[in-house]
C-alpha atoms as a PDB file:
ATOM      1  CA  UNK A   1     142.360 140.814  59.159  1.00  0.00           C
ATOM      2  CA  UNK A   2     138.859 140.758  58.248  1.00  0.00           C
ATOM      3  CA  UNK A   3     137.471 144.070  56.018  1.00  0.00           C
ATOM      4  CA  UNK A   4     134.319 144.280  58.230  1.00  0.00           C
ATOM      5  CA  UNK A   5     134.015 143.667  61.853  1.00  0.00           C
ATOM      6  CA  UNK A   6     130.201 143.660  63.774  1.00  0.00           C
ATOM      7  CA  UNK A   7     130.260 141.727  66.864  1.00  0.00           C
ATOM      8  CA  UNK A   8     126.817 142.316  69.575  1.00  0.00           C
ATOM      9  CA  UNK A   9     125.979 145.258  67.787  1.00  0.00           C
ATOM     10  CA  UNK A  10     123.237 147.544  69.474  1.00  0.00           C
ATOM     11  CA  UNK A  11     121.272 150.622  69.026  1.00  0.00           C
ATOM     12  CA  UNK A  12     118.886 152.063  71.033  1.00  0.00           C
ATOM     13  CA  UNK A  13     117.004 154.948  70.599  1.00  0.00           C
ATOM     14  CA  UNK A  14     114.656 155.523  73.374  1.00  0.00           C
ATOM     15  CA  UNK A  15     112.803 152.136  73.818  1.00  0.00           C
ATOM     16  CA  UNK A  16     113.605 151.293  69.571  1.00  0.00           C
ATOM     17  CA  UNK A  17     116.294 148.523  69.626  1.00  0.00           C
ATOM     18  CA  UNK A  18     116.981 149.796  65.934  1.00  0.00           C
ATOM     19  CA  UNK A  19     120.014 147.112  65.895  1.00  0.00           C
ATOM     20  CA  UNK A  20     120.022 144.285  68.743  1.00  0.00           C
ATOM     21  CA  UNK A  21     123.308 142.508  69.197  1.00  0.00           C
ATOM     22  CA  UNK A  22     124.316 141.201  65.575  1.00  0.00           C
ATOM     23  CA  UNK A  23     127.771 139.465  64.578  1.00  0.00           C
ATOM     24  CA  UNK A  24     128.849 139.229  61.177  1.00  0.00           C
ATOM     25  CA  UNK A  25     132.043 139.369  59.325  1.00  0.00           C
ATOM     26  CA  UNK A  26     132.988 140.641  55.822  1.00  0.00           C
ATOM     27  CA  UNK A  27     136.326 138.872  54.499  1.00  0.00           C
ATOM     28  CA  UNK A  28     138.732 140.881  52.216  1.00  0.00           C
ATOM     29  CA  UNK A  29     137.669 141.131  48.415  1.00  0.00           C
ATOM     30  CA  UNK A  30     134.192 139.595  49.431  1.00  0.00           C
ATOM     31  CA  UNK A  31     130.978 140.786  47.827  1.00  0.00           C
ATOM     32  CA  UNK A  32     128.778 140.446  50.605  1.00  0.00           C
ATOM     33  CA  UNK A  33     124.759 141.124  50.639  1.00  0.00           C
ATOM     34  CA  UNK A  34     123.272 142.553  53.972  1.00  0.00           C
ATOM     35  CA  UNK A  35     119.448 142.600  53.304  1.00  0.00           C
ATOM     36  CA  UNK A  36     116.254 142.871  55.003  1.00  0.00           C
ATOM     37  CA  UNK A  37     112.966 144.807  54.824  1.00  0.00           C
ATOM     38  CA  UNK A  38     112.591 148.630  55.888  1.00  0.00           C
ATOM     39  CA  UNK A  39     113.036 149.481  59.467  1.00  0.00           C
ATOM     40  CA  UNK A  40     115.050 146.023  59.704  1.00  0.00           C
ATOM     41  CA  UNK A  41     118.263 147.641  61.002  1.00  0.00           C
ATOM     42  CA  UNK A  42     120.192 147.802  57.929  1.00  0.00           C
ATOM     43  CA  UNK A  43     120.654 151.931  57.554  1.00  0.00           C
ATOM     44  CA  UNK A  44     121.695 151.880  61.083  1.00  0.00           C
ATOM     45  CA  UNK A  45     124.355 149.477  60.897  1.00  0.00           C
ATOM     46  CA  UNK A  46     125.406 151.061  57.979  1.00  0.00           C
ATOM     47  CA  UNK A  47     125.686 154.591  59.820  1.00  0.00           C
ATOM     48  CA  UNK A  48     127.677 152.650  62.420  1.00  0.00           C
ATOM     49  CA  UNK A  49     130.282 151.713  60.105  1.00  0.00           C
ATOM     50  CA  UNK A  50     130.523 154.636  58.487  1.00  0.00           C
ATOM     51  CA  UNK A  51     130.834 156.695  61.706  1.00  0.00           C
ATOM     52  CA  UNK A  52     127.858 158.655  61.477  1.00  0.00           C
ATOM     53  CA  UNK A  53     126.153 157.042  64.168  1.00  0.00           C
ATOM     54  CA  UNK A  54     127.837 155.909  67.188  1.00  0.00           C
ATOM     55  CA  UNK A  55     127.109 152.447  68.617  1.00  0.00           C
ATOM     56  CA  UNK A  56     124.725 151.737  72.676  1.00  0.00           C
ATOM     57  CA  UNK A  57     127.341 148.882  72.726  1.00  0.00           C
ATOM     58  CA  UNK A  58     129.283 146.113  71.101  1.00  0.00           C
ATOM     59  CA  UNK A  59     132.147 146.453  68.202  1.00  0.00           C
ATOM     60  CA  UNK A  60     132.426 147.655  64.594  1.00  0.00           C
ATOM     61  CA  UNK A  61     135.344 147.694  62.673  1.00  0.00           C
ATOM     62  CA  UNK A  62     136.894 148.695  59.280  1.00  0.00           C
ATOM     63  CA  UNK A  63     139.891 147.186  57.969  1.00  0.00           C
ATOM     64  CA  UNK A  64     140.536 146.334  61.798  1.00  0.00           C
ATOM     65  CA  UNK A  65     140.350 149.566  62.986  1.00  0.00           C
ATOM     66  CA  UNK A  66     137.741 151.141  65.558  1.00  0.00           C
ATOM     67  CA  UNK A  67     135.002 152.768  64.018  1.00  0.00           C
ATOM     68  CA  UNK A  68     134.536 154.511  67.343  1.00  0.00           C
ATOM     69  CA  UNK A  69     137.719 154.996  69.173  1.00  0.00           C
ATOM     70  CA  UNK A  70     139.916 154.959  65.279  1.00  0.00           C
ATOM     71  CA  UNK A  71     137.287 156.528  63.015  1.00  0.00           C
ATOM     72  CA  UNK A  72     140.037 158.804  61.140  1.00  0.00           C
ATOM     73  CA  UNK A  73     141.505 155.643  59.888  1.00  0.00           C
ATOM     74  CA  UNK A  74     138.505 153.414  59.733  1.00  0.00           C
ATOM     75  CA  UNK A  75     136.671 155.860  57.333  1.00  0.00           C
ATOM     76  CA  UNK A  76     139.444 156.555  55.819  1.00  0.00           C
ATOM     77  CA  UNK A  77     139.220 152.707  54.643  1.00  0.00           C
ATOM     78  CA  UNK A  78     135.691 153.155  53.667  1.00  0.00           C
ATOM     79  CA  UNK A  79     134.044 154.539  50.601  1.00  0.00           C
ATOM     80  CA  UNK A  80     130.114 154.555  50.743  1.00  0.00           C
ATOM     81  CA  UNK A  81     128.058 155.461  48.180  1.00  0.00           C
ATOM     82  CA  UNK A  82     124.700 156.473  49.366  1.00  0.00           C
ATOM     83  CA  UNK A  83     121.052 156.175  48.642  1.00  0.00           C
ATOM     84  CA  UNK A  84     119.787 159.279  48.876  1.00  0.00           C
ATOM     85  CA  UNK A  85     121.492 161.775  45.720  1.00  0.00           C
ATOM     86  CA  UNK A  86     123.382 164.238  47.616  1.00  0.00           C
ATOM     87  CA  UNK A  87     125.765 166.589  46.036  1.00  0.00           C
ATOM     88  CA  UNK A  88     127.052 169.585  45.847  1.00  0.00           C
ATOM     89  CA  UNK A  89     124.881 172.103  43.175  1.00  0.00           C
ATOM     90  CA  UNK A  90     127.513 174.619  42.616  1.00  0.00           C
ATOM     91  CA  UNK A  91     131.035 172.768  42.470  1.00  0.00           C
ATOM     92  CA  UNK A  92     132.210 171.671  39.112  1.00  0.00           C
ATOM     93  CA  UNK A  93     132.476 167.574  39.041  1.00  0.00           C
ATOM     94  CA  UNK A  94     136.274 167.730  38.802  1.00  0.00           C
ATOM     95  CA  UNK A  95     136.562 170.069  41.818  1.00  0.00           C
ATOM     96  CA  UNK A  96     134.140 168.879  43.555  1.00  0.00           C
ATOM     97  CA  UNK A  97     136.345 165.587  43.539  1.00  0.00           C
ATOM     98  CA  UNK A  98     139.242 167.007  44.167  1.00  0.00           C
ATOM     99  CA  UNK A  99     138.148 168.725  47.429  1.00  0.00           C
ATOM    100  CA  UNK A 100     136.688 165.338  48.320  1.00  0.00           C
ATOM    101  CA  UNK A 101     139.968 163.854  47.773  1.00  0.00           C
ATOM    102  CA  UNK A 102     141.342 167.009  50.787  1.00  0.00           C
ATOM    103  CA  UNK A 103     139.052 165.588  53.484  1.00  0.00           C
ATOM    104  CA  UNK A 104     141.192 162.916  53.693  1.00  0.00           C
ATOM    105  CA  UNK A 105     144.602 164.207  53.286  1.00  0.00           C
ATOM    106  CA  UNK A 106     144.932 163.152  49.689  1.00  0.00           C
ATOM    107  CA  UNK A 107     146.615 166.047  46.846  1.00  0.00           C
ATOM    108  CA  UNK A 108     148.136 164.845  43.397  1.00  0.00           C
ATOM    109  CA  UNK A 109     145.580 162.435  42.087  1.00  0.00           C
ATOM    110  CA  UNK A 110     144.834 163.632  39.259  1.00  0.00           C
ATOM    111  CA  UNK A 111     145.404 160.415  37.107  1.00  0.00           C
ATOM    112  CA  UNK A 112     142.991 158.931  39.292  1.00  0.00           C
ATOM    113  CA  UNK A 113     140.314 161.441  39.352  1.00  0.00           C
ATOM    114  CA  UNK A 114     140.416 161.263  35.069  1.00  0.00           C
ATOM    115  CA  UNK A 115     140.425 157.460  35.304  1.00  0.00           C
ATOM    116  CA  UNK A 116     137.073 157.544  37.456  1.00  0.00           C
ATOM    117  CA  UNK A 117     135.692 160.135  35.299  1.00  0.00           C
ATOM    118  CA  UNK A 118     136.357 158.504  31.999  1.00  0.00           C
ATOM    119  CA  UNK A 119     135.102 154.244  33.691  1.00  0.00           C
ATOM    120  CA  UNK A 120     132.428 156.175  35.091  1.00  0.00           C
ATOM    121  CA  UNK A 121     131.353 158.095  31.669  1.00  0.00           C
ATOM    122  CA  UNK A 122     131.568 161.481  33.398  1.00  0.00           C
ATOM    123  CA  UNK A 123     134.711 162.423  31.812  1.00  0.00           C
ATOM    124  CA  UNK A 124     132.956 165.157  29.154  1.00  0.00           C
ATOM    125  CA  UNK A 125     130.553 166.310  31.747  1.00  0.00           C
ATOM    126  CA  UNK A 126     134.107 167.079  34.697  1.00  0.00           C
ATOM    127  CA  UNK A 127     133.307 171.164  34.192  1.00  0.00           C
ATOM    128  CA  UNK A 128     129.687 170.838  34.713  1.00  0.00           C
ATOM    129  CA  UNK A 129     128.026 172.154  38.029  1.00  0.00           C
ATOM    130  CA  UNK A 130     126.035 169.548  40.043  1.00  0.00           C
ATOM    131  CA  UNK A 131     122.555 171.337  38.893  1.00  0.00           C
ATOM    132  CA  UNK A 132     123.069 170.540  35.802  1.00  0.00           C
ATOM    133  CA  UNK A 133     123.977 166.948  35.827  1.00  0.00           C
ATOM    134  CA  UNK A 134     120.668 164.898  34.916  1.00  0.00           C
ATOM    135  CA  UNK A 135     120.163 161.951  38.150  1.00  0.00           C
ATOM    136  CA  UNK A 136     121.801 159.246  36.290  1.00  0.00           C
ATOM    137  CA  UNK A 137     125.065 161.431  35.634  1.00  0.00           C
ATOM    138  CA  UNK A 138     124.625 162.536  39.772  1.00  0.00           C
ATOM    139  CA  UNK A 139     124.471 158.610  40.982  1.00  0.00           C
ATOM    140  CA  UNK A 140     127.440 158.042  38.998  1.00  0.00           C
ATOM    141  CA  UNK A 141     128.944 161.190  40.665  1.00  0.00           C
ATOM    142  CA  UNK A 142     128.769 159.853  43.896  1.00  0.00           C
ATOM    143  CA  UNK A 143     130.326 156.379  42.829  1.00  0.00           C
ATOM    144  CA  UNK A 144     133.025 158.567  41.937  1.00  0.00           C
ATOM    145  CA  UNK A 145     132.844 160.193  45.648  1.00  0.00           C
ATOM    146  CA  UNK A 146     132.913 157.476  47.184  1.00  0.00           C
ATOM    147  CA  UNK A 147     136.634 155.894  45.246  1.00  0.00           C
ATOM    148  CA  UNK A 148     138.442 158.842  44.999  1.00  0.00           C
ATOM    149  CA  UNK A 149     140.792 157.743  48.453  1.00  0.00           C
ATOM    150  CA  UNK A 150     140.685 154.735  47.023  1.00  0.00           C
ATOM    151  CA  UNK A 151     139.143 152.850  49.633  1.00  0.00           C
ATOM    152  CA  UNK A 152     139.506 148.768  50.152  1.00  0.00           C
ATOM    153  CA  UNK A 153     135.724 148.386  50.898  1.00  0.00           C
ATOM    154  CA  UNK A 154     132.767 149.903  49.330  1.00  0.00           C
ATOM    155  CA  UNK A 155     129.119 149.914  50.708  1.00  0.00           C
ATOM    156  CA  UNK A 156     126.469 150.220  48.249  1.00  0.00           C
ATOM    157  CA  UNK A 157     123.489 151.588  49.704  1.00  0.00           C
ATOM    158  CA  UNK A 158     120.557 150.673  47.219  1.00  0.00           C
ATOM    159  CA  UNK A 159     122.903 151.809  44.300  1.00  0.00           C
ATOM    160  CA  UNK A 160     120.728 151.373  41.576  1.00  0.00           C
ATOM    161  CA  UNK A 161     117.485 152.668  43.124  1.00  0.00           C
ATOM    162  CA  UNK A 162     115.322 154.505  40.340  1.00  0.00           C
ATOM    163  CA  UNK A 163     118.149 154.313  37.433  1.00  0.00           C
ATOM    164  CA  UNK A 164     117.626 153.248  34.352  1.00  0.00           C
ATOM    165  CA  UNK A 165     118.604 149.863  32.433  1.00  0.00           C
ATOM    166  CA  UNK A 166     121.998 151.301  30.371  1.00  0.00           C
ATOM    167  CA  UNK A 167     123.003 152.793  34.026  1.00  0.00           C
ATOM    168  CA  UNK A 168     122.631 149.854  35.978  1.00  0.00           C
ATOM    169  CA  UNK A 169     124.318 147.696  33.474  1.00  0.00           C
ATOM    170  CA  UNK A 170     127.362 150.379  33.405  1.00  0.00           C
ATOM    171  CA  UNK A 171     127.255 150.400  36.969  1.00  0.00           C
ATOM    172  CA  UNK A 172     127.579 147.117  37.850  1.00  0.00           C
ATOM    173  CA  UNK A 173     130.414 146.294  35.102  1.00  0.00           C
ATOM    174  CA  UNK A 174     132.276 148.937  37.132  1.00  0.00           C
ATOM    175  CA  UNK A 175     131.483 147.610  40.362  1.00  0.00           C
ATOM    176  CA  UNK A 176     132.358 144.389  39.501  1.00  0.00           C
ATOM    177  CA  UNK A 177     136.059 145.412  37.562  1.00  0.00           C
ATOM    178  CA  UNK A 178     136.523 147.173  40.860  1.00  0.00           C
ATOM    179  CA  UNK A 179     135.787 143.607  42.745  1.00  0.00           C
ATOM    180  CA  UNK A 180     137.936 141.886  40.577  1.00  0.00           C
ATOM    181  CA  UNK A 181     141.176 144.258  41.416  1.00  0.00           C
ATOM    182  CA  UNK A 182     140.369 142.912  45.405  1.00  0.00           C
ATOM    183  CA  UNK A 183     137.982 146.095  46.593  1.00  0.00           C
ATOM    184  CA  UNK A 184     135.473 144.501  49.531  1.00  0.00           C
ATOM    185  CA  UNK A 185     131.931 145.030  48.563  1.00  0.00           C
ATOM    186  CA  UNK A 186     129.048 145.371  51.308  1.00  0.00           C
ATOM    187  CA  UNK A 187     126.039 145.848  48.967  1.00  0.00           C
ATOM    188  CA  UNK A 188     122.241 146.395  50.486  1.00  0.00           C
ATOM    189  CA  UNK A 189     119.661 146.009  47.890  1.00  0.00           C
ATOM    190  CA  UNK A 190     115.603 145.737  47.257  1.00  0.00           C
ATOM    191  CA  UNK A 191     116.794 144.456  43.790  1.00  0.00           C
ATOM    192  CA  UNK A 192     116.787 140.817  45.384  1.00  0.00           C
ATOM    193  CA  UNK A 193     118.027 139.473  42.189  1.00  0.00           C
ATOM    194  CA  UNK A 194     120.743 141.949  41.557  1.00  0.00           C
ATOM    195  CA  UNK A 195     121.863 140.437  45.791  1.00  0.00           C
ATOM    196  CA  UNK A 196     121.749 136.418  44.465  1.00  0.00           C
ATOM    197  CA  UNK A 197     123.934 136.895  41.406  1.00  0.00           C
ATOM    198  CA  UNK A 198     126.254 139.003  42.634  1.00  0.00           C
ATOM    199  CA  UNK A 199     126.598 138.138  46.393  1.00  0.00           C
ATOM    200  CA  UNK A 200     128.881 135.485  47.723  1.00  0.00           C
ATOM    201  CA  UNK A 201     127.117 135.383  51.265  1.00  0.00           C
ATOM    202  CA  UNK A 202     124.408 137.317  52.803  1.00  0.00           C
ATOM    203  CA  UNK A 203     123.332 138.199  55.754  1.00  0.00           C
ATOM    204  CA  UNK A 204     119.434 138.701  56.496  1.00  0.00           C
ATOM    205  CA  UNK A 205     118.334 141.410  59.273  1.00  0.00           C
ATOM    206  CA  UNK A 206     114.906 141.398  60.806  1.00  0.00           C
ATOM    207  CA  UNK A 207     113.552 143.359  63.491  1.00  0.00           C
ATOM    208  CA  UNK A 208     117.044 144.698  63.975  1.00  0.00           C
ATOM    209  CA  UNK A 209     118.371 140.653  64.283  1.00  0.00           C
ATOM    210  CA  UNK A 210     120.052 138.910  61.848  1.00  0.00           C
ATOM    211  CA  UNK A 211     118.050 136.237  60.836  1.00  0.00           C
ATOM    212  CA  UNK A 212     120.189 134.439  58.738  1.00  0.00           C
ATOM    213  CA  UNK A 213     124.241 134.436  57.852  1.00  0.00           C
ATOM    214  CA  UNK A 214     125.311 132.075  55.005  1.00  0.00           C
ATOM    215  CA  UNK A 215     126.667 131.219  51.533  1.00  0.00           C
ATOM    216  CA  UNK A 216     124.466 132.525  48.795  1.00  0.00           C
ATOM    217  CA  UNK A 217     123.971 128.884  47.163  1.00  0.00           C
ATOM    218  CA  UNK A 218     123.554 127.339  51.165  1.00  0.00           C
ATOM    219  CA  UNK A 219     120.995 129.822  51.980  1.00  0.00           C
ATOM    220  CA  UNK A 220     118.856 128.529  48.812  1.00  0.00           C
ATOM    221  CA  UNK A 221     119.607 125.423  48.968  1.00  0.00           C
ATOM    222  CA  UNK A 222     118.487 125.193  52.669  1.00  0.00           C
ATOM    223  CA  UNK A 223     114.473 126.633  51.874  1.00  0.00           C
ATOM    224  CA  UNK A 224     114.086 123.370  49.453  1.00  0.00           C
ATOM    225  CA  UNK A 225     110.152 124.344  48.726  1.00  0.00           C
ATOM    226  CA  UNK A 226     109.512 123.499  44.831  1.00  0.00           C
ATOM    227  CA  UNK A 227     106.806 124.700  42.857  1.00  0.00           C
ATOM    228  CA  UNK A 228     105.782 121.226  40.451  1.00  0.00           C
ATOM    229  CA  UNK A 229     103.597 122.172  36.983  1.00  0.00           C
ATOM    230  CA  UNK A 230     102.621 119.438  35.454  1.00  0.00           C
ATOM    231  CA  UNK A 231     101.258 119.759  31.813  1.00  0.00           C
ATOM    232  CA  UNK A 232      98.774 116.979  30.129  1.00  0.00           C
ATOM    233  CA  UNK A 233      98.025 114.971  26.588  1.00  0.00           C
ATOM    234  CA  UNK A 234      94.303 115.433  27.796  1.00  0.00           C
ATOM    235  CA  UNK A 235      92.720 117.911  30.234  1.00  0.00           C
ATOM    236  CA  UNK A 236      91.854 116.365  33.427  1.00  0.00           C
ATOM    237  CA  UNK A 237      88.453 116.405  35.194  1.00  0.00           C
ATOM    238  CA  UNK A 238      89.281 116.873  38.530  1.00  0.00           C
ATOM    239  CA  UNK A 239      92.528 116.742  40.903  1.00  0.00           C
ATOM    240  CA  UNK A 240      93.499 112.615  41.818  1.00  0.00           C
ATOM    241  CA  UNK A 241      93.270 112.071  45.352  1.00  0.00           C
ATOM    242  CA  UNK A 242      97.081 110.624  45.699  1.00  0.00           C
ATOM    243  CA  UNK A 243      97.504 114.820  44.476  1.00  0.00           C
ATOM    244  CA  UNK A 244      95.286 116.308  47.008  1.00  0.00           C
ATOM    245  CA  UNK A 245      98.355 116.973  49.883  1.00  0.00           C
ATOM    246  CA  UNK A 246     100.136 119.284  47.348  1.00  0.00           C
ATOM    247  CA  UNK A 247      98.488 122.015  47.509  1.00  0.00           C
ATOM    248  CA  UNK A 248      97.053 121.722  43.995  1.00  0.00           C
ATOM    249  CA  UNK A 249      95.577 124.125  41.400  1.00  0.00           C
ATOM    250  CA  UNK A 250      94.343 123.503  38.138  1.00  0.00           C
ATOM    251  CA  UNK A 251      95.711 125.514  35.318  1.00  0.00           C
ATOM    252  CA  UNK A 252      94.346 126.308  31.538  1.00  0.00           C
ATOM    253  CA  UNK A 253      90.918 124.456  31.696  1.00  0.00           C
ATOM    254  CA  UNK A 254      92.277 121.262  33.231  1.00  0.00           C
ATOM    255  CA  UNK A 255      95.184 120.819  30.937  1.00  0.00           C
ATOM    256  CA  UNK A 256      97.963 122.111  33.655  1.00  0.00           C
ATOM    257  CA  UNK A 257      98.415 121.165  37.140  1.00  0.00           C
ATOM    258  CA  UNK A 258     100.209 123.357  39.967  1.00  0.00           C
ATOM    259  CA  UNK A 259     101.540 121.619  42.959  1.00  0.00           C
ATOM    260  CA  UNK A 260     104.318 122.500  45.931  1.00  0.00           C
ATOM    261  CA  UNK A 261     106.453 120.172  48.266  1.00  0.00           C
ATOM    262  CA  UNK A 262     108.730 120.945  51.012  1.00  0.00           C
ATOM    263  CA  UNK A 263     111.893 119.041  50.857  1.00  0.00           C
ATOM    264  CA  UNK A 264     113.506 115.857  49.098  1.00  0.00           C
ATOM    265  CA  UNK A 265     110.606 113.228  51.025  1.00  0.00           C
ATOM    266  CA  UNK A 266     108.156 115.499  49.501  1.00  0.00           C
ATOM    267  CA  UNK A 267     109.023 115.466  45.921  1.00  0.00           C
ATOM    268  CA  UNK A 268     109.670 111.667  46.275  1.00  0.00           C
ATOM    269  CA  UNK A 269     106.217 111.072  47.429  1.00  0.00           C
ATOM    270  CA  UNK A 270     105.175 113.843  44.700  1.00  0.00           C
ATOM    271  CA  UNK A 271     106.651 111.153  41.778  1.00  0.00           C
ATOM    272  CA  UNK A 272     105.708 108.010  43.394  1.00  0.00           C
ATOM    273  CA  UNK A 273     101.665 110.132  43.699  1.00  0.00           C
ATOM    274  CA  UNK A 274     101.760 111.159  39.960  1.00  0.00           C
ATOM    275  CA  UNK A 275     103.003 107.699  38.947  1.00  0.00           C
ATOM    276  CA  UNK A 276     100.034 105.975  40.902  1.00  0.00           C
ATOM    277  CA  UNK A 277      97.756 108.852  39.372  1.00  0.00           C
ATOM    278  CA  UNK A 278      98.381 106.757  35.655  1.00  0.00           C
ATOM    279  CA  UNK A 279      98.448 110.397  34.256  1.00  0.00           C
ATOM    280  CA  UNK A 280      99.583 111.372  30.898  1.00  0.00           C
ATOM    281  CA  UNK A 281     102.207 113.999  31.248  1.00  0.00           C
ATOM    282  CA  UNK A 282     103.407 116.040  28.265  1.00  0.00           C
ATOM    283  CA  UNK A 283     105.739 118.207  30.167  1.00  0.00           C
ATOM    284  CA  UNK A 284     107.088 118.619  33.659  1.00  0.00           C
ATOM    285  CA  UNK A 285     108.820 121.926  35.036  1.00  0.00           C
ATOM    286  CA  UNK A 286     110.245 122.315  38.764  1.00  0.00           C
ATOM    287  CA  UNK A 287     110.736 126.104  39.530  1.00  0.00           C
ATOM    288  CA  UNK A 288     113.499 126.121  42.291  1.00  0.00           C
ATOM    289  CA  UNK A 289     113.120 128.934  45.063  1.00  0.00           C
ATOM    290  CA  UNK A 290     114.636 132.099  44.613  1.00  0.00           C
ATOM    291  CA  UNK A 291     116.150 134.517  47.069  1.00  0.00           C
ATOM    292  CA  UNK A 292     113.493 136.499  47.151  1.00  0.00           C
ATOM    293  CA  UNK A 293     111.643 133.240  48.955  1.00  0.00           C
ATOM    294  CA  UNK A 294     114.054 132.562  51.056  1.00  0.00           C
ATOM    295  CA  UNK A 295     113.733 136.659  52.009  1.00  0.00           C
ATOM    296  CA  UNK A 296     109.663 136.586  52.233  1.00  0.00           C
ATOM    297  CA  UNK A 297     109.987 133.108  54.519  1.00  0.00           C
ATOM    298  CA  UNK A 298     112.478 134.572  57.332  1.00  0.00           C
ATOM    299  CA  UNK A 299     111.195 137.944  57.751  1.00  0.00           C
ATOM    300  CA  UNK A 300     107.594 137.190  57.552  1.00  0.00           C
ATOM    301  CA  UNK A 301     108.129 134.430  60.066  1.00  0.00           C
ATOM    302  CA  UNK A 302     111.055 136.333  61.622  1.00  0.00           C
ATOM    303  CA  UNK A 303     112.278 133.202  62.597  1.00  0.00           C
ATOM    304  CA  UNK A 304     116.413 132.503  63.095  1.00  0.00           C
ATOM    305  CA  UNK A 305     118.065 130.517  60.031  1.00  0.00           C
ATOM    306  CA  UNK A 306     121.197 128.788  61.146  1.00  0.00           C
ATOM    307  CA  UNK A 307     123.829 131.056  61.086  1.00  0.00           C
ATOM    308  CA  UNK A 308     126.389 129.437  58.827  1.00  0.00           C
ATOM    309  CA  UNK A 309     130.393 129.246  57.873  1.00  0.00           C
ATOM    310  CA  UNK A 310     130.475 127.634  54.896  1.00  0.00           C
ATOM    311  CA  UNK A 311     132.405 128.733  51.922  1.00  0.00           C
ATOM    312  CA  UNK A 312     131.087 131.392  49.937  1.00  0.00           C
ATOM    313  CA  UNK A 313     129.842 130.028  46.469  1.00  0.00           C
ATOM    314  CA  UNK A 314     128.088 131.543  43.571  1.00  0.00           C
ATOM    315  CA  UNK A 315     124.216 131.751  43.590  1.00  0.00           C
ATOM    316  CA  UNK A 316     122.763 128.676  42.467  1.00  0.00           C
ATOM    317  CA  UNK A 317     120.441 128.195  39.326  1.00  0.00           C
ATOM    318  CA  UNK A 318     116.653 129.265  39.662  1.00  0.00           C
ATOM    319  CA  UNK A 319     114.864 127.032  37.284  1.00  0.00           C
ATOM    320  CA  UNK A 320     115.212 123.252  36.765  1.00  0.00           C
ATOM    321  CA  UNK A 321     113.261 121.270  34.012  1.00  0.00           C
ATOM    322  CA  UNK A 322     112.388 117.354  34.342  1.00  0.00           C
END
């Protein structure tokens, strides 16, 4: 069974093809990174799965269910915790999650509820009203929404938008304790960096396509582009010809050089250039590509990456030094 289910997703609204016909998967206990810039389709798809928007055509499902035809038991797999800070101003916290907890059928949790509370840090705030929770205490409140059925996936929907640095470090040791004990994580993110060292795979939308579908460390190892600074004994007077197809830049009067090549043939022609060049090099630093390349390449070009099945792997190191 796989925890997520898209296949030739669309949605039209008028002549706005706001999603147009993606396939992806999302395997149990994966943390999986859907990503792309604004208006790229991701909300949308994300409304689709959690039933608040129903699909022109193709299939979503939760947990194998029908987000359409079995949405009782397809949200009821489904925990989302939102972007926008919505809550309740007048409930206390604890009631407030224990009436959540009656949408879905669910009494007698109250172990549960206190265990959220108290991983969450809300425990001495559970008889406050929403209005006077501060927006740091409110975001966690809706983490809290979104577990209290206990749900086997998660989607994080720009989770740590506009929260501080002790938040966001609480929030993801939660997040990922909660990945550890086998919950499915969907996660959409601006925070590109937050998406490469915490996503297994990730899909890329664009224009309401998905531009690219693969492993983490395969989708940066794929864009191979290297940014080469080279640092001198002596300053140099000008760039050496053998240099001049690298697109270089001279750094700190002459004493630093900046150069880029595109793939392994590139940087071996770099080396063999540099050697020819007879130039004294103090110091040598590669700087690999980082997600947020690989993002800025597809959608600006809004060109198709392969779409992928290799195994999901951790994100890959950003910096190399020679």
């Amino acid at each position: 069974m796989k925890a997520i289910e898209v296949r030739d997703l669309v949605k039209v609204y008028g002549r706005i093809r706001a999603v147009d016909g993606i396939s992806f998967d999302v395997r149990p206990g994966e943390f999986f990174g859907l990503l792309g810039p604004n208006g790229a389709g991701k909300s949308t798809t994300l409304n689709i799965l959690a039933g608040l928007t129903r699909p022109s055509s193709g299939l979503a499902k939760v947990m194998g269910y029908d987000v359409v035809s079995e949405y009782r038991i397809s949200r009821r797999n489904l925990g989302v915790v939102p972007q926008e800070i919505s809550t309740d101003r007048f409930l206390p916290v604890w009631r407030l999650l224990k009436t959540q907890s009656g949408f879905f059928g669910i009494e007698g949790n109250e172990d549960w509820i206190e265990e959220i509370l108290v991983r969450l840090h809300l425990w001495e705030h559970r008889d406050k009203k929403g209005y006077e929770l501060s927006g740091g205490m409110k975001r966690r409140l809706l983490v809290a929404k979104a577990l209290v059925h206990k749900p086997p996936v998660v989607i994080l929907d720009e989770p740590t938008a506009g929260v501080d640095v002790e938040l966001r470090r609480d929030f993801w040791s939660f997040i990922h304790d909660l990945h550890r004990e086998g919950t499915t994580i969907l996660l959409t993110t601006h925070y590109l960096e937050e998406a490469e060292t915490r996503c297994e795979r990730i899909g890329i939308l664009g224009g309401g396509r998905l531009l690219a579908l693969e492993s983490t460390k395969a989708l940066l190892r794929k864009h191979t582009d290297r940014k080469v600074l080279l640092r001198f004994v002596r300053p140099l007077d000008g760039v050496p010809q053998a240099l001049q197809g690298f697109a270089p830049r001279l750094l700190d009067d002459g004493c630093a050089l900046g150069l880029v090549c595109h793939g392994v043939e590139d940087r071996e022609r770099l080396w063999r250039a540099v050697m020819e060049a007879g130039l004294e090099i103090r110091d040598i630093e590669v700087v690999r590509p980082d997600l947020e390349d690989v993002f800025l390449e597809l959608t600006r070009n809004g060109r198709s990456g392969k779409v992928g099945g290799e195994k999901p792997e951790a994100a890959g190191v950003r910096r190399e030094r020679r």
